[in-house]
N, C-alpha and C. Protein backbone atom coordinates (compact mmCIF):
# COMPACT_ATOMS: atom_id res chain seq x y z
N UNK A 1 11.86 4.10 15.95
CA UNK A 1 10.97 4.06 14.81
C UNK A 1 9.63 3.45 15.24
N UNK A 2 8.65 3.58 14.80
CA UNK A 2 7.07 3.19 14.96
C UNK A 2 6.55 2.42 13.94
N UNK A 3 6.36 1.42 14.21
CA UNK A 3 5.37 0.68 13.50
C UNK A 3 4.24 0.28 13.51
N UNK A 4 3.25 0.61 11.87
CA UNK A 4 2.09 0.36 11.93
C UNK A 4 1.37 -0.65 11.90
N UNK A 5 0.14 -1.21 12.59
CA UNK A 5 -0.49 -2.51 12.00
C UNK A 5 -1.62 -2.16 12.02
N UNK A 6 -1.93 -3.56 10.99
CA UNK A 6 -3.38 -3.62 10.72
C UNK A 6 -3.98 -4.84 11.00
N UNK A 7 -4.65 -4.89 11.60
CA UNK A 7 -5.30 -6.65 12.58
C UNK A 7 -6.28 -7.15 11.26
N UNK A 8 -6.34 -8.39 10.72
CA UNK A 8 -7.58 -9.17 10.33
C UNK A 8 -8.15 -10.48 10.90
N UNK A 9 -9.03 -10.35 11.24
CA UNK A 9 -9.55 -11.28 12.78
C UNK A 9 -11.23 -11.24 12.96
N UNK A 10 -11.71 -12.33 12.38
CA UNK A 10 -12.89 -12.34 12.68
C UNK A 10 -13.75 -12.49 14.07
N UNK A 11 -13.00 -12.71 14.99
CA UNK A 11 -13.07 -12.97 16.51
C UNK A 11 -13.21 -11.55 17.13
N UNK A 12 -14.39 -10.91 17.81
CA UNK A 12 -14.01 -9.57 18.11
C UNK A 12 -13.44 -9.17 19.57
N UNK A 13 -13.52 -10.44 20.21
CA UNK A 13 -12.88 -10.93 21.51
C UNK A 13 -11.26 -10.89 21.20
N UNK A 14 -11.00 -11.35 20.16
CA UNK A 14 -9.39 -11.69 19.39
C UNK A 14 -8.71 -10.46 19.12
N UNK A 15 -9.68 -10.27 18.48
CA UNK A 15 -9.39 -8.50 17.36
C UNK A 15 -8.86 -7.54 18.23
N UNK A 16 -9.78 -7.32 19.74
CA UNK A 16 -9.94 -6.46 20.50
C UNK A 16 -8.21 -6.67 21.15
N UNK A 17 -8.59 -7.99 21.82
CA UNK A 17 -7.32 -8.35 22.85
C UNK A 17 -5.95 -8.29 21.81
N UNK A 18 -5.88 -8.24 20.87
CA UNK A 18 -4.67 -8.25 19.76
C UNK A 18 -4.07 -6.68 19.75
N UNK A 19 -5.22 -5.78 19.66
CA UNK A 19 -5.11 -4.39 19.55
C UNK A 19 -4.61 -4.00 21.16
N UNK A 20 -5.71 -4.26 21.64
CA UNK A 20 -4.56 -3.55 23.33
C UNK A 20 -3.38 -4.20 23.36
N UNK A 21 -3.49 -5.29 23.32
CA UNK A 21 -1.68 -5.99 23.50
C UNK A 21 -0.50 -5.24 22.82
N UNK A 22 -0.84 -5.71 21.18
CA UNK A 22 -0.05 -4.85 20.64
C UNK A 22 0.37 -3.61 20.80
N UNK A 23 -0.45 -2.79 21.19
CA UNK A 23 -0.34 -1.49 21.69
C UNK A 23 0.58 -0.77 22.63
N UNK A 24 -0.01 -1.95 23.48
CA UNK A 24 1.52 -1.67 24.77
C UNK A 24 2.65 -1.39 24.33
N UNK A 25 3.29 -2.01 23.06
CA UNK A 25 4.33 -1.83 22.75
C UNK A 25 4.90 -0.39 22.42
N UNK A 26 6.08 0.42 23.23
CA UNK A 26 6.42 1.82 22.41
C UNK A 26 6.09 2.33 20.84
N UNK A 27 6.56 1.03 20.15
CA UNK A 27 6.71 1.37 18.79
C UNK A 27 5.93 1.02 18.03
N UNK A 28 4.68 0.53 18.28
CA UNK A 28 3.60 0.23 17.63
C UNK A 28 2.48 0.39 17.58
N UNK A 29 1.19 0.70 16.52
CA UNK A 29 0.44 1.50 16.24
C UNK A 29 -0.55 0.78 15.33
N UNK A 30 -1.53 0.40 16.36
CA UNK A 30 -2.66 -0.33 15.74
C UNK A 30 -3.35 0.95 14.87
N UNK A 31 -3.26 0.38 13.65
CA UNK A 31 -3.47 1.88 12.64
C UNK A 31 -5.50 1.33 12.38
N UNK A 32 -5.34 -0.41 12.21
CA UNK A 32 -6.95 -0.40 11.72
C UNK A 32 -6.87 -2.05 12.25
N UNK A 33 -8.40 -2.54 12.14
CA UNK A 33 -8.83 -3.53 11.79
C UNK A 33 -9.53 -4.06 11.13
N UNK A 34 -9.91 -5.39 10.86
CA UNK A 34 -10.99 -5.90 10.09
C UNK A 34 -11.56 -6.92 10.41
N UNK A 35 -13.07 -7.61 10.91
CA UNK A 35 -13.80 -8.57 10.67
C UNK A 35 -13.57 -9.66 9.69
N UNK A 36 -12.94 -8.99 8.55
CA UNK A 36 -12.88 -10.47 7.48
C UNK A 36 -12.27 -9.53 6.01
N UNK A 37 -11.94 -10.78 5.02
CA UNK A 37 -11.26 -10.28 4.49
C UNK A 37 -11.68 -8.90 3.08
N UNK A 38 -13.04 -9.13 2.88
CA UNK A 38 -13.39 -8.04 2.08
C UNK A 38 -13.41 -6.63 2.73
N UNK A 39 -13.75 -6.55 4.01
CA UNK A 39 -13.80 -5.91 4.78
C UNK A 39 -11.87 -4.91 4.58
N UNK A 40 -10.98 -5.99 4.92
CA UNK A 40 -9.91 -5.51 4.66
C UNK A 40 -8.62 -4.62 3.62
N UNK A 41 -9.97 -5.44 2.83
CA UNK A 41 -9.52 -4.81 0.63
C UNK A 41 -9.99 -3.45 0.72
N UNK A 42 -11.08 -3.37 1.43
CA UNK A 42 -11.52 -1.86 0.77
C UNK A 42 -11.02 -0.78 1.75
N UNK A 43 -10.52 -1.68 2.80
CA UNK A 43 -9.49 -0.45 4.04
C UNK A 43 -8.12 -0.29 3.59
N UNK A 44 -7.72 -1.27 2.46
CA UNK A 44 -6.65 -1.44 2.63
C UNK A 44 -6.25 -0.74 1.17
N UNK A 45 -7.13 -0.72 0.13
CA UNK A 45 -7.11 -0.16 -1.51
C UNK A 45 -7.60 1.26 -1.13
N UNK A 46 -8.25 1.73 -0.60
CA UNK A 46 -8.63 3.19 -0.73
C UNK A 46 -7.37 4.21 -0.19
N UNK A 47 -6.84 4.27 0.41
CA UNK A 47 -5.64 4.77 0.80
C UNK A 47 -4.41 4.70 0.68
N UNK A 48 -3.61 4.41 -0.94
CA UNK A 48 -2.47 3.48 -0.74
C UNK A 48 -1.47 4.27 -0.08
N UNK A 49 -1.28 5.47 0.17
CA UNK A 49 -0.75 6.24 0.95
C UNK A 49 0.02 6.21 2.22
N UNK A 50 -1.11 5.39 2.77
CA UNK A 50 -1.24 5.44 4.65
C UNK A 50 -1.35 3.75 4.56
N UNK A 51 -1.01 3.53 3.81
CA UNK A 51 -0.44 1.57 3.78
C UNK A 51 0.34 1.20 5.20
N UNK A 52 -0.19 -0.07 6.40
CA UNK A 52 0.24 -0.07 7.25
C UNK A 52 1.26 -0.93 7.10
N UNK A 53 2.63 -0.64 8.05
CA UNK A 53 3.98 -1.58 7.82
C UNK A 53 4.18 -3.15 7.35
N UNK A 54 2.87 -3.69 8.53
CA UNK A 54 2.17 -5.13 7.99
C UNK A 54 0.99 -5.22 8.81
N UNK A 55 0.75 -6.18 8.00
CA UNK A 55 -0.69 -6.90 8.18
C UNK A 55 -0.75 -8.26 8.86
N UNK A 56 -1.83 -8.22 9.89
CA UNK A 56 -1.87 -9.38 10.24
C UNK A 56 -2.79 -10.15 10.38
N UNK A 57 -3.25 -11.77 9.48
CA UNK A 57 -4.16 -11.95 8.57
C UNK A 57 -4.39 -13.46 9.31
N UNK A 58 -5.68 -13.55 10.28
CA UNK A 58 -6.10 -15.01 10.78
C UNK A 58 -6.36 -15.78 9.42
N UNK A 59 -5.99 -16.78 8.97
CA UNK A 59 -5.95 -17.91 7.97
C UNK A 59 -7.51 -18.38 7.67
N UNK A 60 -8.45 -17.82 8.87
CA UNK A 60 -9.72 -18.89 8.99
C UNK A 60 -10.76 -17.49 8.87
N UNK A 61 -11.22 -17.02 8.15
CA UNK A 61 -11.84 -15.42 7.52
C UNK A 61 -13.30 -15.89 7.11
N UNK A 62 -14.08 -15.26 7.41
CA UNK A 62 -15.53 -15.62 6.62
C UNK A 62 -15.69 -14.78 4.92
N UNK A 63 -16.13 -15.69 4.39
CA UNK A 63 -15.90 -14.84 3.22
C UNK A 63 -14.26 -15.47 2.42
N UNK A 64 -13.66 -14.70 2.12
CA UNK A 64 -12.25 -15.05 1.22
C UNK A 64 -11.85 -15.43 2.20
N UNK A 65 -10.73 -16.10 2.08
CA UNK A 65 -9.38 -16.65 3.50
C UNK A 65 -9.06 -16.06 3.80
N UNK A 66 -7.92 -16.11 4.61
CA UNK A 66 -6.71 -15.72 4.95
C UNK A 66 -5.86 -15.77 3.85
N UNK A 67 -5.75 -16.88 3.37
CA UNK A 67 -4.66 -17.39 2.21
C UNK A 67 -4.64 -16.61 1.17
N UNK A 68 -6.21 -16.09 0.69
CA UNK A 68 -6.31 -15.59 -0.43
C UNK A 68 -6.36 -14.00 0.01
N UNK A 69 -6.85 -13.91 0.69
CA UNK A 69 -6.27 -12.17 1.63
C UNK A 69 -4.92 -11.71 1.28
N UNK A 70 -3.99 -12.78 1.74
CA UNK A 70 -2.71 -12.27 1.51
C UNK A 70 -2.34 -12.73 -0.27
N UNK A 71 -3.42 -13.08 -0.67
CA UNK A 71 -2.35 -13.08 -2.23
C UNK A 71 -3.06 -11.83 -2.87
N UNK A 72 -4.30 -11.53 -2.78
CA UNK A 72 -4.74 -10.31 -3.12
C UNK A 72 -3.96 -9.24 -2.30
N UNK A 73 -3.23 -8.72 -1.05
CA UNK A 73 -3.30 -7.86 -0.78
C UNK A 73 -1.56 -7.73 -1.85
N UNK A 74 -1.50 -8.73 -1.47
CA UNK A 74 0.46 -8.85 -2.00
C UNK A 74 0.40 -8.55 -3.29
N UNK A 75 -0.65 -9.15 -4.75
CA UNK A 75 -0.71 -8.08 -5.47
C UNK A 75 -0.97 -6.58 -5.93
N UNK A 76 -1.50 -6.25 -5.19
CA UNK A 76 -2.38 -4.96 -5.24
C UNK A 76 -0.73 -4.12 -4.93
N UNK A 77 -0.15 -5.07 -3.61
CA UNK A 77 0.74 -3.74 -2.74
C UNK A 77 2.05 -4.38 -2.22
N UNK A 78 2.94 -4.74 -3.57
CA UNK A 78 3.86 -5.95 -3.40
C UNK A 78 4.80 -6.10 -2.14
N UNK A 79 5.23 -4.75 -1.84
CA UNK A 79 5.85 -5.09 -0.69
C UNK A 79 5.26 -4.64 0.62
N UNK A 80 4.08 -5.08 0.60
CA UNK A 80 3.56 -4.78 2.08
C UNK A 80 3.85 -6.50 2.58
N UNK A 81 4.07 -6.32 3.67
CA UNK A 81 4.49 -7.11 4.85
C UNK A 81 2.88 -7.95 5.59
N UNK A 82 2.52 -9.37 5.08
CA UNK A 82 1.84 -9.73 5.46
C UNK A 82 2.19 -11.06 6.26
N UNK A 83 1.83 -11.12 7.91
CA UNK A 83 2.03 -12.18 8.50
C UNK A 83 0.54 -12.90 9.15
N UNK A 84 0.39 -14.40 8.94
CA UNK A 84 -0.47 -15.63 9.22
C UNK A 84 -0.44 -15.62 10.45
N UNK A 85 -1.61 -15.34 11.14
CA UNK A 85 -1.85 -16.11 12.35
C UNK A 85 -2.62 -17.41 12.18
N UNK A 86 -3.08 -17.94 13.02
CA UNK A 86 -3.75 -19.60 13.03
C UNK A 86 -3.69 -20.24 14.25
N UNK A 87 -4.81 -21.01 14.09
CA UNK A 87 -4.84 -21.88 14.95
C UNK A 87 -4.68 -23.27 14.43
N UNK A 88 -4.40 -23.27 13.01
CA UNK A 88 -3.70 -24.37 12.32
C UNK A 88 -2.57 -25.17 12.13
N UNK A 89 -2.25 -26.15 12.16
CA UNK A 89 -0.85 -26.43 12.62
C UNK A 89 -0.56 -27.26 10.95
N UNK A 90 -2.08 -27.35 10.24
CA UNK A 90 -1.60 -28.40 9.37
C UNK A 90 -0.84 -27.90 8.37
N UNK A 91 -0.14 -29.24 7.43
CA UNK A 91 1.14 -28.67 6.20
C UNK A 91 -0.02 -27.59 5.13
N UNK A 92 -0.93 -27.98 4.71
CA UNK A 92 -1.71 -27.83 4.08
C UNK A 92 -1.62 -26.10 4.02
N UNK A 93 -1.81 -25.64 5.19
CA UNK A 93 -2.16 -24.02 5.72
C UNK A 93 -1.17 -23.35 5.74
N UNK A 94 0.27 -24.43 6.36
CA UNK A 94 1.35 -23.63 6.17
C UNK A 94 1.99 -23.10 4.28
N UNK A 95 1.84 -24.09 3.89
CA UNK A 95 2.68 -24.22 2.38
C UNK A 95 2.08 -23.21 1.61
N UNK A 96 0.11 -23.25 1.60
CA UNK A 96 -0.80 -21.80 1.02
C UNK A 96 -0.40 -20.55 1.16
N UNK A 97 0.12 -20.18 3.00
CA UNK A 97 0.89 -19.05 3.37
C UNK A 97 1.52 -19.06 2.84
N UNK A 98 2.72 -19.71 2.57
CA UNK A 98 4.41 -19.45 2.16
C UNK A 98 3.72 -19.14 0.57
N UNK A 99 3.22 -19.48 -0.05
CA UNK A 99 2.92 -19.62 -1.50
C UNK A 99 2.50 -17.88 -1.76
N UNK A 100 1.52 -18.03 -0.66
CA UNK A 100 0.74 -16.66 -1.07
C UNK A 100 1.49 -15.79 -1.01
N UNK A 101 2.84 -15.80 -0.17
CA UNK A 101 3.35 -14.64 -0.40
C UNK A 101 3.57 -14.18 1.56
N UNK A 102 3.05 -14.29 2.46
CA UNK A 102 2.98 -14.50 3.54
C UNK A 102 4.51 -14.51 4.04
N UNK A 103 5.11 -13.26 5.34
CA UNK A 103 6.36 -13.40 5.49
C UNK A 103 6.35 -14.53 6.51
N UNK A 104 5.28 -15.15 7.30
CA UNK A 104 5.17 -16.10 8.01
C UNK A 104 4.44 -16.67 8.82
N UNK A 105 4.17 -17.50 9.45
CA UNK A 105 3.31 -17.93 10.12
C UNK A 105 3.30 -18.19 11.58
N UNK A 106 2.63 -17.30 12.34
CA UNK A 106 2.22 -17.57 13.69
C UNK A 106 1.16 -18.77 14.38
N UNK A 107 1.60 -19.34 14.88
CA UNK A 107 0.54 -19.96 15.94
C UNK A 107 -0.40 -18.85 17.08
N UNK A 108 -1.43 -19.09 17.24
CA UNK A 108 -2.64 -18.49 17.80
C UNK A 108 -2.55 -18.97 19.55
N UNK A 109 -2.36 -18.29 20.04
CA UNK A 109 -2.26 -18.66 21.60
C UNK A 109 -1.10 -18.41 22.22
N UNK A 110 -0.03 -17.24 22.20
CA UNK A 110 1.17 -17.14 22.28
C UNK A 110 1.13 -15.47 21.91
N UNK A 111 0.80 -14.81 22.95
CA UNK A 111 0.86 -13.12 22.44
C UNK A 111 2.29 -12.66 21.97
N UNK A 112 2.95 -13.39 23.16
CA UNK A 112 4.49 -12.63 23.31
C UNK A 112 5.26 -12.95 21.37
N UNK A 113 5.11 -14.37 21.42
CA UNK A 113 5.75 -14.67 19.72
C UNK A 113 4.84 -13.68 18.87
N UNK A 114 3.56 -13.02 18.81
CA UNK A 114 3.53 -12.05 17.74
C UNK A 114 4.24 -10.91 17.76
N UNK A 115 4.55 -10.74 19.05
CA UNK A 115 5.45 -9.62 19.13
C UNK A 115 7.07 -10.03 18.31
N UNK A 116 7.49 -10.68 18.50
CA UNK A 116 8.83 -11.10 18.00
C UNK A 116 8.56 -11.71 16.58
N UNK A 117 7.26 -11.77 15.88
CA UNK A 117 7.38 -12.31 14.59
C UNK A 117 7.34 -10.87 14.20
N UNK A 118 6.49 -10.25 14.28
CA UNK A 118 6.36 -8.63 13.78
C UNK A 118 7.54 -7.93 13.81
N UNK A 119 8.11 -8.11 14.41
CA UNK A 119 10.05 -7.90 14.83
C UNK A 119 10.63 -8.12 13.75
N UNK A 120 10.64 -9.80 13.52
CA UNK A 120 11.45 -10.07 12.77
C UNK A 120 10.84 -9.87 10.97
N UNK A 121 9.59 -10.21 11.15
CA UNK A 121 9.20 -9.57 9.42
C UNK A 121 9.26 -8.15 9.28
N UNK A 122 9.25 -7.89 9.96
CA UNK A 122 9.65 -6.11 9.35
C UNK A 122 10.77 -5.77 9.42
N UNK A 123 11.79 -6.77 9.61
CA UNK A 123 13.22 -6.72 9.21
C UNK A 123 13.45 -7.29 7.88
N UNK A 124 12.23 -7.98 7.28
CA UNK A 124 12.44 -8.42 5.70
C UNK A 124 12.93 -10.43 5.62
N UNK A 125 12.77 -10.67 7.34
CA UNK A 125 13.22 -11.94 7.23
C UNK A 125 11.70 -12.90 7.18
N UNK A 126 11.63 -14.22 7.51
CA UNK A 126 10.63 -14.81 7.19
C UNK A 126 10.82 -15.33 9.15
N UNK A 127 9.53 -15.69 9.46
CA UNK A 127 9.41 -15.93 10.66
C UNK A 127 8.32 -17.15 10.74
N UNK A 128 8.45 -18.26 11.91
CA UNK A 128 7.06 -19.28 11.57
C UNK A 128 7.55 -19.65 12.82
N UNK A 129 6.03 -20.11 13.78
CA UNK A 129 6.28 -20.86 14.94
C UNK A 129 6.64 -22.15 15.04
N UNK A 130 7.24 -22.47 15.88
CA UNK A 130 8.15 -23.79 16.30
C UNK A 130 7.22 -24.85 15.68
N UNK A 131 5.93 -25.36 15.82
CA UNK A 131 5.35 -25.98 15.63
C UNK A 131 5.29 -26.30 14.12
N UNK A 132 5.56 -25.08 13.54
CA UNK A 132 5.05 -25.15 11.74
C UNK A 132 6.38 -25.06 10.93
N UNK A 133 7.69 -24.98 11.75
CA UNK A 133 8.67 -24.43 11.05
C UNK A 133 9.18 -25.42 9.83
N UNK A 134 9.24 -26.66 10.36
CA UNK A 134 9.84 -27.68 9.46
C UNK A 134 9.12 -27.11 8.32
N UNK A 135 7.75 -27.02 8.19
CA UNK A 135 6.74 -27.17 6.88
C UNK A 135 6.98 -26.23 6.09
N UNK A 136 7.39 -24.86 6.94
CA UNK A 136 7.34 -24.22 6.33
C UNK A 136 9.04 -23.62 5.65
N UNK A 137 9.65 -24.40 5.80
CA UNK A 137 11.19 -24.46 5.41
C UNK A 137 11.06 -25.61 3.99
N UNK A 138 9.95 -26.81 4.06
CA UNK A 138 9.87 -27.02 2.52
C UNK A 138 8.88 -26.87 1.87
N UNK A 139 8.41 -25.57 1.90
CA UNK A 139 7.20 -25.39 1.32
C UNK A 139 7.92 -24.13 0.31
């Protein structure tokens, strides 16, 4: 099976290196990206059709968040699959994710764990790096 993504990443150094990486993978299919999060609403509302498997949404966005990225996209398109990257470790960032709706949260610096969070949220489970997990188990 093939799965689609969609990068949100204001870093175009980030954005870029996220998309070839991911790519490598057999089963996966950098379908789009985005600069930031308005940018992402109107890629992501005009087509509900071609809706990608999940989304993957840096926390730190110019313009709307991350946080609020994923609560707008999660209403618009309830079961689309949105996972947190960051370079945030604090409770604060984790608990907003879990709230918003977010299947989980990645740490930023660790290619190989996006591969295995994308794994595991598109199995419908919740996924968060070692660093954030406690927080995000009582959040």
């Amino acid at each position: 099976m093939e799965y689609t993504i969609y990068i949100v990443e204001d870093q175009d150094l980030m954005r870029s290196s996220m998309r070839t990486y991911l790519s490598s993978e057999d089963d996966f299919t950098v379908v789009g990206t985005a600069e930031s999060g308005e940018a992402a609403l109107r890629d992501l509302n005009e087509d509900v059709e071609s809706l990608p498997d999940i989304v993957l949404v840096d926390v730190a966005l110019p313009g709307i968040s991350g946080i609020e990225l994923v609560q707008k996209l999660r209403a618009m398109h309830p079961g689309l699959t949105c996972l947190v990257l960051s370079g945030h470790a604090e409770e604060s960032y984790v608990e907003a994710a879990h709230e918003a709706g977010a299947r989980g949260y990645v740490m930023k610096g660790k290619p190989d764990e996006y591969i295995e969070a994308i794994r595991v949220t598109l199995k419908g489970e919740s996924y968060r790096s070692e660093a954030v997990a406690s927080m995000w188990d009582e959040a």
